[in-house]
N, C-alpha and C. Protein backbone atom coordinates (compact mmCIF):
# COMPACT_ATOMS: atom_id res chain seq x y z
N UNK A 1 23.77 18.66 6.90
CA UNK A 1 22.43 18.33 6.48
C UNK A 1 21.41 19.02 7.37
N UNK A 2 21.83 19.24 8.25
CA UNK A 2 20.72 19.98 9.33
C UNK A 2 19.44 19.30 10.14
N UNK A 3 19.24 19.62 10.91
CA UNK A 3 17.37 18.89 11.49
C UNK A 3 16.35 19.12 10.18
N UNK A 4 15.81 18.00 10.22
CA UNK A 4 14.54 17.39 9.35
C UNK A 4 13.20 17.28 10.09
N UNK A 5 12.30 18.05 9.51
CA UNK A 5 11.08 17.78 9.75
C UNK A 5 10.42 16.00 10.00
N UNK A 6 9.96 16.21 11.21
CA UNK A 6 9.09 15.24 11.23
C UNK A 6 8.41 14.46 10.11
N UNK A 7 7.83 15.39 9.42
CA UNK A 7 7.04 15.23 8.26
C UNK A 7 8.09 14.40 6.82
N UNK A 8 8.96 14.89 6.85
CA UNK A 8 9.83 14.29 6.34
C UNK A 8 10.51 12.68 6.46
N UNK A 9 10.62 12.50 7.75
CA UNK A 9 10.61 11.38 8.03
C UNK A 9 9.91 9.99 8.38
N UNK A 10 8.65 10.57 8.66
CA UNK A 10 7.50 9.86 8.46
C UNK A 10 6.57 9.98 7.26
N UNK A 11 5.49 9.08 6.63
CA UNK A 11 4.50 9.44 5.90
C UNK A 11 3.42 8.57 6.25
N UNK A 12 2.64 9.65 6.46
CA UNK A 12 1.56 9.68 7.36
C UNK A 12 0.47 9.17 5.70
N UNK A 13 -0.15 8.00 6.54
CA UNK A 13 -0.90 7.44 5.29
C UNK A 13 -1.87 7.02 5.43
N UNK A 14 -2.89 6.52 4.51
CA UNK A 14 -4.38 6.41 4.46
C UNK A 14 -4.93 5.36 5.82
N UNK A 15 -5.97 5.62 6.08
CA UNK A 15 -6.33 4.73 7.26
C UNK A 15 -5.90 4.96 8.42
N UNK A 16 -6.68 4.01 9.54
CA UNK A 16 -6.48 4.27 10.68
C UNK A 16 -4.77 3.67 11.45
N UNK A 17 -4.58 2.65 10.10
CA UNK A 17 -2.93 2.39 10.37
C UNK A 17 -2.15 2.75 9.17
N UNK A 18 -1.62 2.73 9.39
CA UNK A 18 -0.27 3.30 7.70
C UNK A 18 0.28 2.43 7.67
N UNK A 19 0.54 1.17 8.35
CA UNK A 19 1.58 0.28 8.28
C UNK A 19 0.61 -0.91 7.62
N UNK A 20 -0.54 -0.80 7.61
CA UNK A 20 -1.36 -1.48 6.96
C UNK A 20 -2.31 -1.01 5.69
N UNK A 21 -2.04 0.17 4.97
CA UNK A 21 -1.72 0.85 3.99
C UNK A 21 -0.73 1.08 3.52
N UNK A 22 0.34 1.79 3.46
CA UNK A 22 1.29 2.37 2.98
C UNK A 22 2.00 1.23 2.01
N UNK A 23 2.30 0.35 3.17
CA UNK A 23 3.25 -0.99 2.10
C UNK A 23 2.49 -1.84 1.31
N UNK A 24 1.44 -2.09 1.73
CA UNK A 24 0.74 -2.52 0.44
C UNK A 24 0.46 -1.42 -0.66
N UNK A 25 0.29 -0.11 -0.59
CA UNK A 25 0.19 0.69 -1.69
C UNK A 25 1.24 0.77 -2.29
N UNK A 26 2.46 0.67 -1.95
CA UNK A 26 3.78 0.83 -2.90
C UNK A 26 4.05 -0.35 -3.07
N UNK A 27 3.36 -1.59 -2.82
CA UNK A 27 3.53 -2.75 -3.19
C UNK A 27 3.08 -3.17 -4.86
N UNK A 28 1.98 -2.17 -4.17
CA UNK A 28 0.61 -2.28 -5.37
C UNK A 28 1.59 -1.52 -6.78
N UNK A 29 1.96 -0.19 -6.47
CA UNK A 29 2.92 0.45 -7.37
C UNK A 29 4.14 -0.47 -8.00
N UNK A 30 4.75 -0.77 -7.08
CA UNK A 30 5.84 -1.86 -7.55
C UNK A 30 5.35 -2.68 -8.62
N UNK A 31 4.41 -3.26 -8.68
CA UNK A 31 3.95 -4.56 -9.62
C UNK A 31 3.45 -3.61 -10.95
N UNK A 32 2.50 -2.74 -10.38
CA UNK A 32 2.13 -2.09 -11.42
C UNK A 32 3.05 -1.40 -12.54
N UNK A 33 4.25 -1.24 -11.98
CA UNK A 33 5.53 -0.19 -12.95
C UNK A 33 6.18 -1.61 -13.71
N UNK A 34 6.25 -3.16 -12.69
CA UNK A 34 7.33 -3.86 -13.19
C UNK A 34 6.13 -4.36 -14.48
N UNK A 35 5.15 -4.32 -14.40
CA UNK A 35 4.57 -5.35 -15.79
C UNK A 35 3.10 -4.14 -16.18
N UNK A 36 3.71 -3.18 -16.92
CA UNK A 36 2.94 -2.11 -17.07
C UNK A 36 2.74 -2.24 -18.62
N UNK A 37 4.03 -2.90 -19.16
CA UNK A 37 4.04 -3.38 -20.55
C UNK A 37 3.21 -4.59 -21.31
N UNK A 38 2.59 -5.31 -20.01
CA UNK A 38 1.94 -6.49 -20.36
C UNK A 38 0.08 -5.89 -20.43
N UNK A 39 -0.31 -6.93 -21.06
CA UNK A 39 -1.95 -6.91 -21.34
C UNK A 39 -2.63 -7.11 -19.93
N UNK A 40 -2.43 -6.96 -18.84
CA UNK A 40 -3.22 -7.52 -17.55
C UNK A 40 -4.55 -6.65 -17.20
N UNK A 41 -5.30 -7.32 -17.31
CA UNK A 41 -6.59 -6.68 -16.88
C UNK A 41 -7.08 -6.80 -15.56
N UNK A 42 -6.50 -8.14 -14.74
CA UNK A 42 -6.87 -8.36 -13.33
C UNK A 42 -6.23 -8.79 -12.78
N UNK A 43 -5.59 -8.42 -11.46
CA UNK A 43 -4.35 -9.41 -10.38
C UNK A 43 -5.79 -9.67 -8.91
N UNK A 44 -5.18 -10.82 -8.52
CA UNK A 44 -5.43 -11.30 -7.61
C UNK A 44 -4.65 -10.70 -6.42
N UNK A 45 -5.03 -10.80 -5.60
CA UNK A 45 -4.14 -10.36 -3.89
C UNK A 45 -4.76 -11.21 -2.98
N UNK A 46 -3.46 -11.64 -2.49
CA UNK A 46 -4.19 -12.88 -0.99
C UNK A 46 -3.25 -12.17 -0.08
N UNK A 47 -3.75 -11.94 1.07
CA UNK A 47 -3.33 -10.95 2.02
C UNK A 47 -2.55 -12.14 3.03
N UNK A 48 -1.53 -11.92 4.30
CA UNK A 48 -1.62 -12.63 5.00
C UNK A 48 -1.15 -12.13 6.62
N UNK A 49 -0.92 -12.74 7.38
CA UNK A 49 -0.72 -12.46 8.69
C UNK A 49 -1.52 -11.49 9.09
N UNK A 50 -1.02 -10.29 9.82
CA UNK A 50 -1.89 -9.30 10.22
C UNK A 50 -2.45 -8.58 9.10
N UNK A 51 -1.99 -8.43 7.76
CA UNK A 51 -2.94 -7.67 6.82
C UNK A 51 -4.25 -8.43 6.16
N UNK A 52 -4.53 -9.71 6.78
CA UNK A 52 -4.92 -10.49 6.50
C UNK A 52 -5.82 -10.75 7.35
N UNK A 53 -5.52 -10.47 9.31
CA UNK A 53 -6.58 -10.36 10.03
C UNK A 53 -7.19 -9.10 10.06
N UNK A 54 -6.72 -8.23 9.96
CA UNK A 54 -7.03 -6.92 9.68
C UNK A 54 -7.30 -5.71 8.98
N UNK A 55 -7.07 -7.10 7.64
CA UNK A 55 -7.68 -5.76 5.93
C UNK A 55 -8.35 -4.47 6.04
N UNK A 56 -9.67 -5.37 5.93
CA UNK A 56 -10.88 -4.19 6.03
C UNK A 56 -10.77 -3.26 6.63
N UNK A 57 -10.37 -3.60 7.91
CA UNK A 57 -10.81 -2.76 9.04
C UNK A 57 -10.07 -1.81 9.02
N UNK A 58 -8.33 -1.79 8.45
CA UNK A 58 -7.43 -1.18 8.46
C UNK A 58 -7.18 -0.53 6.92
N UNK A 59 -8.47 -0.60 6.15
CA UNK A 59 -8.55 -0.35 5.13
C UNK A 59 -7.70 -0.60 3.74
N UNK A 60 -6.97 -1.74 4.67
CA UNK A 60 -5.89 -2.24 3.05
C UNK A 60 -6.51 -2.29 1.47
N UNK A 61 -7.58 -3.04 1.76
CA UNK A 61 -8.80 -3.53 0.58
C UNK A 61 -8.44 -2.29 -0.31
N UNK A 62 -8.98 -1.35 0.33
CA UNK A 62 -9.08 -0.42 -0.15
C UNK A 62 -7.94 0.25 -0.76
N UNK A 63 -6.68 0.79 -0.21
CA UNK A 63 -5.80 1.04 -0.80
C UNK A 63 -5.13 0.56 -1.66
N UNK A 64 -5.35 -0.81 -1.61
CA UNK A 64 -4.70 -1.98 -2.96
C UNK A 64 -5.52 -1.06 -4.01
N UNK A 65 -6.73 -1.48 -4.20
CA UNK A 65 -7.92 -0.68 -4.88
C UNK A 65 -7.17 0.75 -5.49
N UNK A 66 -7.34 1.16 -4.64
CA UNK A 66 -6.93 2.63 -4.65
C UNK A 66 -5.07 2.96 -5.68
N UNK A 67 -4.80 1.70 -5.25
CA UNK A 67 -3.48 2.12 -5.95
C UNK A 67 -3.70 1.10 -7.62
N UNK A 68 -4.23 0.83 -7.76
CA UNK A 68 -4.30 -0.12 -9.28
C UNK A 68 -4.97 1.72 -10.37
C-alpha cells in the first residue's frame, strides 16, 4: 500500500475546529440520504455537550446549515 499523504488521512474542515464541524456535517448528510424520500421541510437540532457550549463559536450552526 505504500506511505499516504497526510492529506489523506486527515480532513481538514470548516471552522476554527473540524471536530466541531465535520461530524455534525456528515451527521447532517446521514439524515438527509436516510429520509430524502419523505416530505420534510424542517428538522430541528438540539446540540449537546461541547457542541453545545461551543456551536457558534466553532461554527457548527453553521455547517448544520450549510449541509441541509
Amino acid at each position: 500500500m505504500g506511505l499516504r499523504s497526510i492529506k489523506e488521512i486527515y480532513i481538514i474542515g470548516h471552522g476554527p475546529s473540524s471536530s466541531h464541524t465535520m461530524g455534525p456535517y456528515f451527521a447532517t448528510q446521514k439524515i438527509i440520504e436516510k429520509y430524502k424520500n419523505y416530505n420534510i421541510k424542517n428538522i430541528i437540532v438540539t446540540l449537546y455537550g461541547s457542541l453545545a457550549l461551543t456551536g457558534k463559536g466553532h461554527l457548527t450552526d453553521a455547517i448544520i446549515d450549510l449541509g441541509t
